[in-house]
Protein backbone atom coordinates (compact mmCIF):
# COMPACT_ATOMS: atom_id res chain seq x y z
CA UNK A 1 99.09 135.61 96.71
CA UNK A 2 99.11 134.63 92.91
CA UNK A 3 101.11 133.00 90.29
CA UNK A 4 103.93 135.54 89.04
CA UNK A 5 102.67 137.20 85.87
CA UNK A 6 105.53 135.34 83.58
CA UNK A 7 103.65 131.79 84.06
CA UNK A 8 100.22 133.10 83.71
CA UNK A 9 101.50 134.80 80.23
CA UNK A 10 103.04 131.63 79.33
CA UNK A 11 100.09 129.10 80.15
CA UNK A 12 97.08 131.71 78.87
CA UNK A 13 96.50 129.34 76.15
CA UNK A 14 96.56 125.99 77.73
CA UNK A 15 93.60 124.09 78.85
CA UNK A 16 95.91 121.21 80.57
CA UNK A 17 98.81 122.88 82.32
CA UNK A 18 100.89 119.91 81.56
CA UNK A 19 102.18 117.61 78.47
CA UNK A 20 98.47 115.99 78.40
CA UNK A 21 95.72 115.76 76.04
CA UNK A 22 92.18 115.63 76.40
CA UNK A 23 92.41 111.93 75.29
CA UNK A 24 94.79 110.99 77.65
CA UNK A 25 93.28 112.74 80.63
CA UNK A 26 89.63 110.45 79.47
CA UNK A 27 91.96 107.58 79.54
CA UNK A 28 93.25 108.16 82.86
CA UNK A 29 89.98 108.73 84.45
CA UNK A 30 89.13 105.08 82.78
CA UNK A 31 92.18 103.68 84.47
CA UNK A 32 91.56 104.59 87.31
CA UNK A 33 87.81 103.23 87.35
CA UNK A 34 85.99 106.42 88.81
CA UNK A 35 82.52 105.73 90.02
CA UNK A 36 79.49 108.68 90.24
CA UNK A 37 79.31 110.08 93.64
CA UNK A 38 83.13 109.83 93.89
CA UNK A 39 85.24 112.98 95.50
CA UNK A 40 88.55 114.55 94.37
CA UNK A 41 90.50 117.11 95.48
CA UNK A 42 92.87 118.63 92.61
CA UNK A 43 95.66 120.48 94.08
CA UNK A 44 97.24 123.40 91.57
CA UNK A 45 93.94 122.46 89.53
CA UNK A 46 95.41 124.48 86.33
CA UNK A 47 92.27 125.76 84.57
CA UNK A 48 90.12 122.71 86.44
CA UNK A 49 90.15 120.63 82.98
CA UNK A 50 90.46 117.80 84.86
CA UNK A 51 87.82 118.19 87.22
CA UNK A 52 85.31 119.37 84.97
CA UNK A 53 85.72 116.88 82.43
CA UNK A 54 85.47 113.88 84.62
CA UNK A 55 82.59 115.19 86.64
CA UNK A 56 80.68 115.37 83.01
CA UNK A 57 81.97 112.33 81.72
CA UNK A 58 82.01 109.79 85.69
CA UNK A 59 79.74 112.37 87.74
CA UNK A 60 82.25 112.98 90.54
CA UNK A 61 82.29 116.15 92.67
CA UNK A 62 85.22 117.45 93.23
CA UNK A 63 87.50 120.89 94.39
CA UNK A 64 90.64 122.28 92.69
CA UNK A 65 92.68 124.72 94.62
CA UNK A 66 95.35 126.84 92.49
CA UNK A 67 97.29 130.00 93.55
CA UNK A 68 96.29 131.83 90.18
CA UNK A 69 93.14 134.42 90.40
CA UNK A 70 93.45 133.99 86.49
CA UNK A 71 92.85 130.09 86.35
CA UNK A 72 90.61 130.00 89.16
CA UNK A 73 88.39 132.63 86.99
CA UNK A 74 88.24 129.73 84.19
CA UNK A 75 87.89 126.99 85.80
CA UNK A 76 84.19 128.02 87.29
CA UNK A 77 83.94 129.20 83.73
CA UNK A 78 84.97 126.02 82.35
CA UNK A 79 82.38 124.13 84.74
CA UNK A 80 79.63 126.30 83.70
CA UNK A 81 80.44 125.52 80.23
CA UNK A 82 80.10 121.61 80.49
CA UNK A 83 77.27 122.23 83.16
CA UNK A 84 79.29 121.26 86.13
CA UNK A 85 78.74 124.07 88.26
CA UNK A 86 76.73 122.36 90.55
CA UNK A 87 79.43 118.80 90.93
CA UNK A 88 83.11 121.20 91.31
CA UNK A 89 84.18 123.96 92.44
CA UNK A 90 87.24 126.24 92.73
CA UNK A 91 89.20 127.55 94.81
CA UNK A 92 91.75 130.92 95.15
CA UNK A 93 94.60 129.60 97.85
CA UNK A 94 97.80 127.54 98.89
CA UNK A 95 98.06 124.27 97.37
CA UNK A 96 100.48 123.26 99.78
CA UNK A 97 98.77 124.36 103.31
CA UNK A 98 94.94 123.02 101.47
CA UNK A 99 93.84 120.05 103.66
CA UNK A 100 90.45 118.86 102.57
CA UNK A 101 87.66 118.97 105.35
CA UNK A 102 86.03 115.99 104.20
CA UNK A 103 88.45 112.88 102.75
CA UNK A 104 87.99 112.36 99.44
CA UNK A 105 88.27 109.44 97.20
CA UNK A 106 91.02 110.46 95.24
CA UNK A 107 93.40 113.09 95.54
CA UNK A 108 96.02 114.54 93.32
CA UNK A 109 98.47 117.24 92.08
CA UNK A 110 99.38 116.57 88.98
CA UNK A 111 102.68 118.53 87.78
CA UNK A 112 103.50 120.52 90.98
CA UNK A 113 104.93 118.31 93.74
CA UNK A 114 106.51 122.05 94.82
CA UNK A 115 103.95 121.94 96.91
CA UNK A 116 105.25 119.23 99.04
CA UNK A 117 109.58 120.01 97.96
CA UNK A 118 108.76 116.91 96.12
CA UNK A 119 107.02 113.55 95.16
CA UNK A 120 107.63 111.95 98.93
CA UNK A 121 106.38 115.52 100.53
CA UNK A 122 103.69 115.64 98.23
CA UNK A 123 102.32 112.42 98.88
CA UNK A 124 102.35 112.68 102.37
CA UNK A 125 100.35 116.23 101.72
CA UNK A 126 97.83 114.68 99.49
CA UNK A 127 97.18 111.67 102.09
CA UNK A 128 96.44 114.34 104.90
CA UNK A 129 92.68 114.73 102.62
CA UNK A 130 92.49 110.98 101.68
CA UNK A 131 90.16 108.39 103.01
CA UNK A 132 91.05 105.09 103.84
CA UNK A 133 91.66 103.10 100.70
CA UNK A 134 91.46 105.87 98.21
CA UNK A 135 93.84 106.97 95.87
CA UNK A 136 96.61 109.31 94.91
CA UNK A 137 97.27 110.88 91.70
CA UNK A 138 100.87 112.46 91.49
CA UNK A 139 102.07 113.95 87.84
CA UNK A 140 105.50 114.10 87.68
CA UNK A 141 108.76 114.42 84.97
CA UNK A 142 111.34 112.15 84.72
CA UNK A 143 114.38 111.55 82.96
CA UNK A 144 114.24 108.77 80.00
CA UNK A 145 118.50 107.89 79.85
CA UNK A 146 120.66 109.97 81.55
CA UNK A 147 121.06 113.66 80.24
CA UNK A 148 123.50 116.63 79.90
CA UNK A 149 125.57 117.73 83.09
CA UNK A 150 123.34 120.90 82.52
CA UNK A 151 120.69 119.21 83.57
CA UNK A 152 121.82 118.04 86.64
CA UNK A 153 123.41 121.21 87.55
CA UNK A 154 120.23 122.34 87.33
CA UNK A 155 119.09 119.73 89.89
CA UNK A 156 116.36 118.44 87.66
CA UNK A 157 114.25 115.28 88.86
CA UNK A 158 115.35 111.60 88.22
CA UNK A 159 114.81 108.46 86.51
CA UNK A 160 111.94 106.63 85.44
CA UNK A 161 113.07 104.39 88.18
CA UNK A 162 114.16 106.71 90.40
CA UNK A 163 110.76 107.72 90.16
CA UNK A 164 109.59 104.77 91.59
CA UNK A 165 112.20 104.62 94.76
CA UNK A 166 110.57 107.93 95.73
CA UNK A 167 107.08 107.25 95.64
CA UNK A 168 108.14 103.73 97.76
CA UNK A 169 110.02 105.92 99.67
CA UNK A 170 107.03 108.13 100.94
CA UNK A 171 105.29 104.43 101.68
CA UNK A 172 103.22 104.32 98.39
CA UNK A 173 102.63 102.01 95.67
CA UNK A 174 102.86 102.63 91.91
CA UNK A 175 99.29 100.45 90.71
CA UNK A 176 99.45 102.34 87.22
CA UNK A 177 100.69 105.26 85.19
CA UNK A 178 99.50 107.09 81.78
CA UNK A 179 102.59 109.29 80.38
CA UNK A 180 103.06 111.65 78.12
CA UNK A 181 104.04 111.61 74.09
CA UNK A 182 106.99 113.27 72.44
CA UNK A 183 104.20 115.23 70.60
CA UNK A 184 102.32 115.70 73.76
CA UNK A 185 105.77 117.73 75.01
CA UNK A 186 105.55 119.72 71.02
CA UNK A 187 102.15 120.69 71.55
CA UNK A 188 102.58 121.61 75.08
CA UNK A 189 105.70 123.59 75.15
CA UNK A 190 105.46 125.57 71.05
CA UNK A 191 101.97 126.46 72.44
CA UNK A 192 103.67 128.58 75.56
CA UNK A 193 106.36 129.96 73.54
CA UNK A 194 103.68 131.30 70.82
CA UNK A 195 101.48 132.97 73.74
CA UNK A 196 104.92 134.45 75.00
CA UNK A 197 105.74 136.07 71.29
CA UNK A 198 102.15 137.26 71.17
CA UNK A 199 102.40 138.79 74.37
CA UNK A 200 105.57 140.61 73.42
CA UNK A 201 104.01 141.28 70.23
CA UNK A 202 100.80 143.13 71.81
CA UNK A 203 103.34 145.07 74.68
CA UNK A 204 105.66 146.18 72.53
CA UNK A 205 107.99 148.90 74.54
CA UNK A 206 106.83 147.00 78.31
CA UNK A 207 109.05 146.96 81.12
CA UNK A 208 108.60 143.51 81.41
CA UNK A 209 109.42 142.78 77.91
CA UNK A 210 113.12 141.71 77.80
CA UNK A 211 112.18 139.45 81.46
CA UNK A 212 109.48 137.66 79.21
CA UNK A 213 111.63 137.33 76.25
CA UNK A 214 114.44 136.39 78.34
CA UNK A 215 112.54 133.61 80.05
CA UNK A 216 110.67 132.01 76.46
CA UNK A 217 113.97 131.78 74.58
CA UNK A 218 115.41 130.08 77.52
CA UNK A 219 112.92 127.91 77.79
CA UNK A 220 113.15 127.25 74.24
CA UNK A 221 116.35 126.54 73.64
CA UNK A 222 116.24 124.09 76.83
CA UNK A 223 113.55 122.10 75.37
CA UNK A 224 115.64 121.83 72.17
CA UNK A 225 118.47 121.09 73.23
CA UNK A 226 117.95 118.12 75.80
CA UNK A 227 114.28 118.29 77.13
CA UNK A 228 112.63 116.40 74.28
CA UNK A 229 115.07 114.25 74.00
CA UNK A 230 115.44 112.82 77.60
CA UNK A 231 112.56 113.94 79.27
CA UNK A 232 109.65 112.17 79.60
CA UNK A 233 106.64 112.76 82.17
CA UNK A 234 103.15 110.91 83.88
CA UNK A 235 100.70 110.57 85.89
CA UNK A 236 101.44 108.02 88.40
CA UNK A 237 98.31 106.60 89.68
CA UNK A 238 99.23 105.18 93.77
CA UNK A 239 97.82 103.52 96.87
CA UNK A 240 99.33 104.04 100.41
């Protein structure tokens, strides 16, 4: 069990798997008023960024769980580095079938509610390791004003307000959200098309190479052509 190879190309040089920044992950942790001593469980915990971060910055303790042997490896390395080690840790396995043993204070997948077929499944997952009157974290895209008919032939999320219906759908309440930039989106996606060009650059002659080209240019030209226009993305910060 691991991420396919394609992703873990694509994503080698983030440190936030998602249209974030540094700044705005601080700023969430502010919003959301974490306390030392607090727990969280970060499901598909990226290269633990989050974690890490807030454990040197609020002194929680906290677990990530991700599917990629690759992230995994730099999120401990990551902790060690901002002398963590002690407050997270990380774990190889299933997002989806992770329940924690203990409820935490806050739990949240930010960017993969795959795990759950989607934000309702997702938050129902996520309250399975929550204690009673803690909080969810659920990072999600969305759809500024209505797109292309390629987009929705793609069957590609929903409205800002659509959004919303789900999350009320799964029995939840929206209590406050931190999105993302049109530059976060630049940043985020020209920094996985240059690690997929310098991949292809260092393999020249692989047998992978025309699956990895295949797969940036697409990407590419889908960000390009409607992406940054209509899609937007957050963090959407909820209480059962």
């Amino acid at each position: 069990m691991d991420l396919p190879r394609k992703f873990v190309i694509r994503e080698s040089s983030h440190r936030i798997h998602n249209p974030f920044t540094a700044e705005k992950l601080a700023t969430l942790g502010a919003a959301i008023g974490l306390r030392p001593g607090q727990s969280v469980l970060d499901l598909c915990s990226g290269s633990g960024e989050m974690l890490a971060t807030w454990a040197r910055d609020h002194g929680i303790t906290g677990v990530g769980v991700d599917i990629s042997t690759v992230f995994v490896k730099l999120s401990a390395q990551r902790a060690e580095e901002l002398g963590v080690a002690d407050r997270v840790s990380f774990l190889h396995g299933d997002a989806a079938t992770h329940v924690s043993p203990t409820p935490v204070d806050v739990a949240a997948c930010i960017g993969a509610t795959w795990i759950g077929h989607g934000v309702p499944g997702t938050i129902a997952h996520l309250e399975r390791s929550l204690r009673p009157g803690g909080m969810l974290l659920v990072g999600e895209p969305f759809w500024h004003d209505e797109p292309p008919a390629a987009a929705f032939e793609a069957g590609e999320f929903t409205s800002l307000a659509g959004t919303l219906d789900l999350i009320e759908s799964a029995g939840a309440e929206l209590v406050e959200l931190v999105g993302a930039s049109t530059d976060d989106w630049d940043r985020f996606e020209a920094a996985q098309w240059d690690a997929l060009t310098d991949w292809l650059t260092a393999h020249p002659g692989d047998a992978r190479s025309d699956q990895v080209r295949g797969f940036r240019d697409h990407a590419r030209r889908r960000y390009v052509g409607y992406r940054r226009r209509y899609l937007g993305w957050a963090v959407f910060v909820l209480r059962p």
